[in-house]
N, C-alpha and C. Protein backbone atom coordinates (compact mmCIF):
# COMPACT_ATOMS: atom_id res chain seq x y z
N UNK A 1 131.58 119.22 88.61
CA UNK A 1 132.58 118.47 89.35
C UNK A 1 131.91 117.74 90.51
N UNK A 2 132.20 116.38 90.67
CA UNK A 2 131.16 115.30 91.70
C UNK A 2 132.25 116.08 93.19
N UNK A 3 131.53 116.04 94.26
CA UNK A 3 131.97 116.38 95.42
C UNK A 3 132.95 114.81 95.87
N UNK A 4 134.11 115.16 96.56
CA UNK A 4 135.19 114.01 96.52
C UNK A 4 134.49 112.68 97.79
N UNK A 5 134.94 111.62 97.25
CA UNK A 5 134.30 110.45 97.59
C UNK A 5 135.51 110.10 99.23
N UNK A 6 134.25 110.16 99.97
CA UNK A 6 134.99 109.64 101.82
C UNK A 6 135.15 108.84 101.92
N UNK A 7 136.10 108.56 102.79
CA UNK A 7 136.90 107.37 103.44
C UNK A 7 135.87 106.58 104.24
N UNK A 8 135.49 105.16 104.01
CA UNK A 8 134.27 104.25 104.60
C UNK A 8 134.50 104.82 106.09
N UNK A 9 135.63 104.74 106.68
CA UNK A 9 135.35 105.11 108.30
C UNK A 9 134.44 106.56 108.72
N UNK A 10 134.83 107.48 107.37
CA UNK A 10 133.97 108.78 108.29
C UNK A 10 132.52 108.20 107.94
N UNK A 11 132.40 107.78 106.52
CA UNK A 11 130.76 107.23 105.98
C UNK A 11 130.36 106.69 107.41
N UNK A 12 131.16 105.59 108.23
CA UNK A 12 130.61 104.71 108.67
C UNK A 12 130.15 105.49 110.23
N UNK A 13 131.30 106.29 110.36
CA UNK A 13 130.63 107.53 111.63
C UNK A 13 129.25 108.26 111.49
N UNK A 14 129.67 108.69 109.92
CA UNK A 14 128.16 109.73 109.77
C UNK A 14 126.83 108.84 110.33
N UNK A 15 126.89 107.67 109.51
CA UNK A 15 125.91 106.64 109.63
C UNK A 15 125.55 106.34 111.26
N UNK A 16 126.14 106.35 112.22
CA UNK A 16 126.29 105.95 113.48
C UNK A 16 125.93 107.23 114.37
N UNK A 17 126.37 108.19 113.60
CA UNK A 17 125.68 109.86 114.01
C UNK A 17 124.17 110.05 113.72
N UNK A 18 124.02 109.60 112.30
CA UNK A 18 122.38 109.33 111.70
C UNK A 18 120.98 109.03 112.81
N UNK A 19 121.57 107.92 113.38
CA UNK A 19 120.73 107.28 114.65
C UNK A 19 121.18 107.43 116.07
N UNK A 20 121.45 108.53 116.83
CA UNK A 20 121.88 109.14 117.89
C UNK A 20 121.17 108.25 119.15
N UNK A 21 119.86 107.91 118.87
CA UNK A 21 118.97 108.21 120.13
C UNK A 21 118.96 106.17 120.32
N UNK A 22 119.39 105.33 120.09
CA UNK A 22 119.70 103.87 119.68
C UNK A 22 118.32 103.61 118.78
N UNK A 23 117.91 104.17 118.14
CA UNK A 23 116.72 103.56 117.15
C UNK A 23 117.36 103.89 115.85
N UNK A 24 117.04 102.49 115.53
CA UNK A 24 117.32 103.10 113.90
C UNK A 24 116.27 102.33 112.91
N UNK A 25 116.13 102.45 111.96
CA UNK A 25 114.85 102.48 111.07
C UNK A 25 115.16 100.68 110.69
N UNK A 26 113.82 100.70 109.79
CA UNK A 26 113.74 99.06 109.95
C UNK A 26 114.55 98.96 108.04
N UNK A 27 114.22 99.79 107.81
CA UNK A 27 114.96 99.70 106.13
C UNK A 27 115.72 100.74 105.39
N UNK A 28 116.60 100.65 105.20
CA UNK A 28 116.85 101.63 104.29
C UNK A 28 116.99 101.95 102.95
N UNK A 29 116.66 102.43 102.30
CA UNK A 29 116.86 102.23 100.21
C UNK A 29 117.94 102.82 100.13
N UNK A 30 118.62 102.06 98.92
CA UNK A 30 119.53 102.51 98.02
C UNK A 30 119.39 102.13 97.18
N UNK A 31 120.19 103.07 96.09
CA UNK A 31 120.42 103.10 94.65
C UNK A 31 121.04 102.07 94.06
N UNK A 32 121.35 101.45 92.82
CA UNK A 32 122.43 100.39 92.24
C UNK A 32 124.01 100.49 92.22
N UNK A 33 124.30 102.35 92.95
CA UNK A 33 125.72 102.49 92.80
C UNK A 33 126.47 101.62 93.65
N UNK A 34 127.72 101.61 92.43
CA UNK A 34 128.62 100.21 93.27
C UNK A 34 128.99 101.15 95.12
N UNK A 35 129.11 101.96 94.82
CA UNK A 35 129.80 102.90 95.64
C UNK A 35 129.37 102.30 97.10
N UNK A 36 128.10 101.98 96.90
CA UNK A 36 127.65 101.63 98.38
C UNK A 36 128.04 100.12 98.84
N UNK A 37 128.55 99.37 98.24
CA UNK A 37 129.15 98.02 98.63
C UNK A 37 129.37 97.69 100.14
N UNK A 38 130.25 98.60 100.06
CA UNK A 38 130.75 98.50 102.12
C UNK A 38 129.83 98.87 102.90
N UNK A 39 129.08 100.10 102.33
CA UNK A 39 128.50 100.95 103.21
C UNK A 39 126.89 99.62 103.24
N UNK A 40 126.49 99.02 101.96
CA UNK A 40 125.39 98.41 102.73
C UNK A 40 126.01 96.96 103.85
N UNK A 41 127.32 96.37 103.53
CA UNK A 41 127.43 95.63 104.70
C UNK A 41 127.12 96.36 106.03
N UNK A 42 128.02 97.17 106.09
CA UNK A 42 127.82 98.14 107.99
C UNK A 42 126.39 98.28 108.25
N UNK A 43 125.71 98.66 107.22
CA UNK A 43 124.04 99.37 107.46
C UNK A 43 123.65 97.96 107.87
N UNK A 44 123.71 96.54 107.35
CA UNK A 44 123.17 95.45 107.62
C UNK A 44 123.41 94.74 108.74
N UNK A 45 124.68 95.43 109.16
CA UNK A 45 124.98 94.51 110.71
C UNK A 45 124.55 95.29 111.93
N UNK A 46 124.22 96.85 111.11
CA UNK A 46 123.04 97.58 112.45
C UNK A 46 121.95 97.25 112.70
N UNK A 47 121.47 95.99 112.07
CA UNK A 47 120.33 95.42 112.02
C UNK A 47 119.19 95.95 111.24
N UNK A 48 119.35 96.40 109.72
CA UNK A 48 118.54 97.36 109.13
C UNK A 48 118.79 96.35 107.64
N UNK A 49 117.55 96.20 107.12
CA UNK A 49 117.41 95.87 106.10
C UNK A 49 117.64 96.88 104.82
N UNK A 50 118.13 96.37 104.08
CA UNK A 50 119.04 97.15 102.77
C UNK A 50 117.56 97.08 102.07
N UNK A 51 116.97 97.72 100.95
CA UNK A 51 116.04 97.38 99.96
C UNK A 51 116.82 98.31 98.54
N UNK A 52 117.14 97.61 97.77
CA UNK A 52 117.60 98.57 96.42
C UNK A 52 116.61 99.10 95.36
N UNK A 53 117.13 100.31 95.16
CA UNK A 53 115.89 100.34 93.77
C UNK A 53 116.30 99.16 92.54
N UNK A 54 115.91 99.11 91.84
CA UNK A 54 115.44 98.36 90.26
C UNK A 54 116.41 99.24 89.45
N UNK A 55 117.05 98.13 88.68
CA UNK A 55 118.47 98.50 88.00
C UNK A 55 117.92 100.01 86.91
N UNK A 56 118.82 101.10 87.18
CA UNK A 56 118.33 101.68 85.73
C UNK A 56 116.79 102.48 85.67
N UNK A 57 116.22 102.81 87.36
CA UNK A 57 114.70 102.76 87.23
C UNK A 57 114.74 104.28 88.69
N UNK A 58 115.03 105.41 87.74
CA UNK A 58 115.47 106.44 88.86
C UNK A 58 114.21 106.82 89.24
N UNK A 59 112.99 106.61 88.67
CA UNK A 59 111.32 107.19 89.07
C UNK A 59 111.63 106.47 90.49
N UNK A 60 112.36 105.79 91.05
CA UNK A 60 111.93 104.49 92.07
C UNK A 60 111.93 105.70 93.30
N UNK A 61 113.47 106.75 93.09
CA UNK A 61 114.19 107.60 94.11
C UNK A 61 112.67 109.08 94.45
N UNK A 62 111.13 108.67 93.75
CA UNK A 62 110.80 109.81 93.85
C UNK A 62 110.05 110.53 95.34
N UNK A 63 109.81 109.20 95.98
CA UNK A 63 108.92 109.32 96.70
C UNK A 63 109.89 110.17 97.93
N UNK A 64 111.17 109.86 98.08
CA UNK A 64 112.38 110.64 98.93
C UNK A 64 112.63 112.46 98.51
N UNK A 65 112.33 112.37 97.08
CA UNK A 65 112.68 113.31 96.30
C UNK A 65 111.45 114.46 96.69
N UNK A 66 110.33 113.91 96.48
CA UNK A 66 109.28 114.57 96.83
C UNK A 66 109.40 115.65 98.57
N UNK A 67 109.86 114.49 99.35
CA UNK A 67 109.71 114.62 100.61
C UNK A 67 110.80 115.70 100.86
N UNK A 68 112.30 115.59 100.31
CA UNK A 68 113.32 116.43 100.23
C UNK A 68 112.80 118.28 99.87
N UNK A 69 111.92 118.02 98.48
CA UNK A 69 111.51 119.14 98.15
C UNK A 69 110.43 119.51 98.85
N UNK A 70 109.40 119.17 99.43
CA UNK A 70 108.70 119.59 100.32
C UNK A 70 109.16 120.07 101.56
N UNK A 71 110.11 119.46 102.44
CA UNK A 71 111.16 120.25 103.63
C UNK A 71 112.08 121.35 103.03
N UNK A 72 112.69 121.58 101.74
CA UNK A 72 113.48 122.37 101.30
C UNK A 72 112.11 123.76 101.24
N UNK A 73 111.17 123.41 100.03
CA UNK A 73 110.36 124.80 100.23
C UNK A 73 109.41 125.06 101.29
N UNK A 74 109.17 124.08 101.61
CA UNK A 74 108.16 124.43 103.08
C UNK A 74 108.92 124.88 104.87
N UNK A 75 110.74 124.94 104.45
CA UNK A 75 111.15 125.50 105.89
C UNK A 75 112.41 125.60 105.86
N UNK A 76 113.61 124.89 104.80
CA UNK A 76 114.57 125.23 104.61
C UNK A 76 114.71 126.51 103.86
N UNK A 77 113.65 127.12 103.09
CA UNK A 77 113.97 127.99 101.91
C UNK A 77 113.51 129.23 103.09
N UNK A 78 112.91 129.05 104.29
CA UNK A 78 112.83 130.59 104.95
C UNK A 78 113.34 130.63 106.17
N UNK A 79 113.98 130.07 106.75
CA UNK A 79 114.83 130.18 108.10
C UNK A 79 116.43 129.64 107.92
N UNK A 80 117.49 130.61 108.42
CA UNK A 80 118.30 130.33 108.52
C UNK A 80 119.04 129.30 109.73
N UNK A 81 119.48 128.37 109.21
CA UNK A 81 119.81 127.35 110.63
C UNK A 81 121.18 127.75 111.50
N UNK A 82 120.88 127.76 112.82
CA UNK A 82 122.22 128.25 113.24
C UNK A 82 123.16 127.39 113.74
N UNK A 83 122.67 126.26 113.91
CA UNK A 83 123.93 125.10 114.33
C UNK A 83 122.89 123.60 114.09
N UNK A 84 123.77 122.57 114.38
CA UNK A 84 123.13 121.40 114.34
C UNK A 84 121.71 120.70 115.08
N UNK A 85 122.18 122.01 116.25
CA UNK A 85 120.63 121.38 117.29
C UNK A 85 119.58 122.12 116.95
N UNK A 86 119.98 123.51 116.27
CA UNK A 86 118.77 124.35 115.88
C UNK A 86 117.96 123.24 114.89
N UNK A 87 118.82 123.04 113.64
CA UNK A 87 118.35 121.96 112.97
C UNK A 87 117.71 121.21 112.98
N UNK A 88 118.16 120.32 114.08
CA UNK A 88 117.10 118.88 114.55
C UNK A 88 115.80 119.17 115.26
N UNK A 89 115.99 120.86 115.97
CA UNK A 89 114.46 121.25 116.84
C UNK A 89 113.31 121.48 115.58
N UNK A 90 114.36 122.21 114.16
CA UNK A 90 113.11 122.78 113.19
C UNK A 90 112.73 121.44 112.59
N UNK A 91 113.73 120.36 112.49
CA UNK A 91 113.07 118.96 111.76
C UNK A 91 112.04 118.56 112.48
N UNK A 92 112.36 118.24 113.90
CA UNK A 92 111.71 117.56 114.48
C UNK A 92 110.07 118.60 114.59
N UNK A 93 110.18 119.48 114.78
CA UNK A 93 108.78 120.66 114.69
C UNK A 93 108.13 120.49 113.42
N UNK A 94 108.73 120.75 112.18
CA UNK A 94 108.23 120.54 111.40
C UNK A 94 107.44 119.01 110.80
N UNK A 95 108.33 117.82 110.98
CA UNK A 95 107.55 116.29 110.87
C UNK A 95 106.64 116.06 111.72
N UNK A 96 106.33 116.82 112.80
CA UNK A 96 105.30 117.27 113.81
C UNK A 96 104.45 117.52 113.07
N UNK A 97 104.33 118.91 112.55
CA UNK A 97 103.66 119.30 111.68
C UNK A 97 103.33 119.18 110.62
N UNK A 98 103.97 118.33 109.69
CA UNK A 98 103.77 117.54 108.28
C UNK A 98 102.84 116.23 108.84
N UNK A 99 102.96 115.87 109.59
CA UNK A 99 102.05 113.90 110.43
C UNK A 99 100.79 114.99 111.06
N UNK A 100 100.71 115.42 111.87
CA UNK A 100 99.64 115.91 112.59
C UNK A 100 98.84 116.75 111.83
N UNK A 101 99.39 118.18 111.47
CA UNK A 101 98.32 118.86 110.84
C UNK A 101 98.58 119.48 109.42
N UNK A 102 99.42 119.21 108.46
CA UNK A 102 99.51 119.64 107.29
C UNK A 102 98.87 118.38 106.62
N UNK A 103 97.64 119.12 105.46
CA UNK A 103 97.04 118.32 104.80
C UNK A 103 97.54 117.85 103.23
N UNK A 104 97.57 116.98 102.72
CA UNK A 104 97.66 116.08 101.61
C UNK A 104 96.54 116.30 100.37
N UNK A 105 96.80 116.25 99.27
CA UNK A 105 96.03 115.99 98.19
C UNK A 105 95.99 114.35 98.17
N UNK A 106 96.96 114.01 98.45
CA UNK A 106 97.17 112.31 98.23
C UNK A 106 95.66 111.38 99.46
N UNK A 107 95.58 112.24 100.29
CA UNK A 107 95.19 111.41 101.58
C UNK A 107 93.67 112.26 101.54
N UNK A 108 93.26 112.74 100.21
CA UNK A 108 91.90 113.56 100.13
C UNK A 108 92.06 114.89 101.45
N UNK A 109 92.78 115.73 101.45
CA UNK A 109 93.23 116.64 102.39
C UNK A 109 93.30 116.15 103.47
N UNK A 110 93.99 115.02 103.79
CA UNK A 110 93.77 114.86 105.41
C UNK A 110 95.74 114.55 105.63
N UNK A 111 95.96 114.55 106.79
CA UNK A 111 96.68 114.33 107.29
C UNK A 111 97.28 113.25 108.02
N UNK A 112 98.63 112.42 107.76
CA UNK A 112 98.64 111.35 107.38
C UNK A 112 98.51 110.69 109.06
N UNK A 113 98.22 111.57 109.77
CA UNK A 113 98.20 110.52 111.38
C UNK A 113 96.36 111.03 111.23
N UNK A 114 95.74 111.65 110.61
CA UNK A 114 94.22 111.85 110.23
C UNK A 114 94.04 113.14 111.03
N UNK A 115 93.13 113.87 110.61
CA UNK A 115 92.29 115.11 111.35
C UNK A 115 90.66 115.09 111.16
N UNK A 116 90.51 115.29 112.60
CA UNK A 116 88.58 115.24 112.66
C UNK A 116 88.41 116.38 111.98
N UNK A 117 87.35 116.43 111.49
CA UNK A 117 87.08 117.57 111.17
C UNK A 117 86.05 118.64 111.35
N UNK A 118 86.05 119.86 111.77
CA UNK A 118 85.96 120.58 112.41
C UNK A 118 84.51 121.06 112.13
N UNK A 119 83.71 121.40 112.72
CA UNK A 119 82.53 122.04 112.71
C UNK A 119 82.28 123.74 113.03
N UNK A 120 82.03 124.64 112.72
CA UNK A 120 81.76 125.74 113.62
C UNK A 120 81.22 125.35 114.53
N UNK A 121 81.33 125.62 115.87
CA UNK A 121 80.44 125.79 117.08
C UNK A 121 79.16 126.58 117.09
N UNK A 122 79.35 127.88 116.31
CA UNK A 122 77.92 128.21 116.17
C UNK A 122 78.02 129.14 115.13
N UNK A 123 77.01 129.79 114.81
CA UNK A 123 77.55 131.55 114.12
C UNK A 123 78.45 132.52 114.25
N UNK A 124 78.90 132.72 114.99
CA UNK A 124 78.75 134.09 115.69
C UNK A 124 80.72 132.93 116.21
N UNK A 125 81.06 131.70 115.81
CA UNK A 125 82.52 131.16 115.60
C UNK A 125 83.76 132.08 114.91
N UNK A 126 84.54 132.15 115.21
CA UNK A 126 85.66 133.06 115.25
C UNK A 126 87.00 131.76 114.43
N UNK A 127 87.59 131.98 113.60
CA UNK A 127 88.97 131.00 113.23
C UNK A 127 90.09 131.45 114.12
N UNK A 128 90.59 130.43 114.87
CA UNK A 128 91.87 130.75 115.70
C UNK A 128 93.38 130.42 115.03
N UNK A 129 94.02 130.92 114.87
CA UNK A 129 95.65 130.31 114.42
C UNK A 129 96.73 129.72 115.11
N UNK A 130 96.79 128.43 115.31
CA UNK A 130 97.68 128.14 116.09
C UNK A 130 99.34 128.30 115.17
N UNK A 131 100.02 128.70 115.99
CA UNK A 131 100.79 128.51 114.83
C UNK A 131 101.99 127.52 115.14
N UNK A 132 102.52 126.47 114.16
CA UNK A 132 103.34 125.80 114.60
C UNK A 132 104.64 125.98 113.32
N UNK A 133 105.80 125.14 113.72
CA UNK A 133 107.37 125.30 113.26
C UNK A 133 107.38 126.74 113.10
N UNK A 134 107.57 127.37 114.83
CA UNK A 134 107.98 128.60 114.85
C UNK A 134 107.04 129.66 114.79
N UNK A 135 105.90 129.37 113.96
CA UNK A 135 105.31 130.64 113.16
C UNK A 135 104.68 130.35 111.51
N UNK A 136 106.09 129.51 111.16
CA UNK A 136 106.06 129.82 109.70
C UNK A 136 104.97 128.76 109.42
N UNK A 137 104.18 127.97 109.95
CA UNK A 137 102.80 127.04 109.34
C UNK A 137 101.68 127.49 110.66
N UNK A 138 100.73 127.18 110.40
CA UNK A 138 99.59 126.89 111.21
C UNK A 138 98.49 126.08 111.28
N UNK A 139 97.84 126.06 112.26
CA UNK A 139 97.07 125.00 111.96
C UNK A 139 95.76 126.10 112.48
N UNK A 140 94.15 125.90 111.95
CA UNK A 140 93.46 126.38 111.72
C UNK A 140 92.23 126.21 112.97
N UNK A 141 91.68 126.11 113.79
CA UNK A 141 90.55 125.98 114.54
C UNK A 141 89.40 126.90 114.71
N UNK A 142 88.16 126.29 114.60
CA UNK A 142 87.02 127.17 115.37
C UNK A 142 87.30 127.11 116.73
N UNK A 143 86.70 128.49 117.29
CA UNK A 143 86.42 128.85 118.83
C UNK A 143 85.49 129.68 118.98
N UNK A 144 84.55 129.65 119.67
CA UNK A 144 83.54 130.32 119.94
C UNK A 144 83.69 132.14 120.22
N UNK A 145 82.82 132.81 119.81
CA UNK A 145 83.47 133.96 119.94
C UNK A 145 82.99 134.38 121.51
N UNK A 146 84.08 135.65 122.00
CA UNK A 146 83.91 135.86 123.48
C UNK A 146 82.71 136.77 123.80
């Protein structure tokens, strides 16, 4: 059973909730459903360019899809959220941590804002754990031992 289809005014709230802080993104994608008709006029007079996928061509939706399932098992699937702001602190911690220090197969393990990479300091170097979103990731460093 499809979940029941909203009235353009709440769509057009959510959308206006979406971008809280007055920034809003330079594009947004959508799909070929008619459904979005109204909803891409409003998105276009926020000053945001519409881009559609290719009629009939759902591989287009993967690169979102990817990203969805990577936040679902990498931090939705082990912390429970307790309200809306908890939410936005673990998003915002975590895209912290996905740009800065979680590494890529795509980007030859690096990380998409880049990471130097690390040398031992000497022998006798120790691995430190920083840990970030909470706990549940970390990021890895040499430090000299004491």
């Amino acid at each position: 059973m499809s979940p029941p289809i909203q009235p353009l005014s709440r769509v057009k709230q959510q959308l206006r909730e979406a971008f809280p802080f007055d920034e809003t993104p330079q594009y947004l994608i959508f799909d070929n459903d008619t459904i979005f008709g109204a909803v891409k006029t409003f998105v276009e007079s926020m000053g945001i360019h519409v881009k559609q996928t290719a009629f009939h061509c759902p591989w287009q939706n993967g690169a979102m899809e990817r990203v969805f399932g990577s936040l679902r098992r990498e931090l939705l699937d082990h912390v429970v959220v307790l309200n809306e702001d908890h939410l936005r602190r673990l998003l915002k911690e975590y895209f912290t941590y996905y740009h800065q220090d979680r590494t890529h197969l795509a980007l030859g393990k690096d990380a998409p804002n880049g990471r130097l990479e690390e040398i031992p300091p000497n022998a006798a170097a120790l691995v430190e754990a920083q840990p970030r979103v909470g706990g549940l990731h970390h990021r890895y460093l040499w430090r000299n031992a004491a």
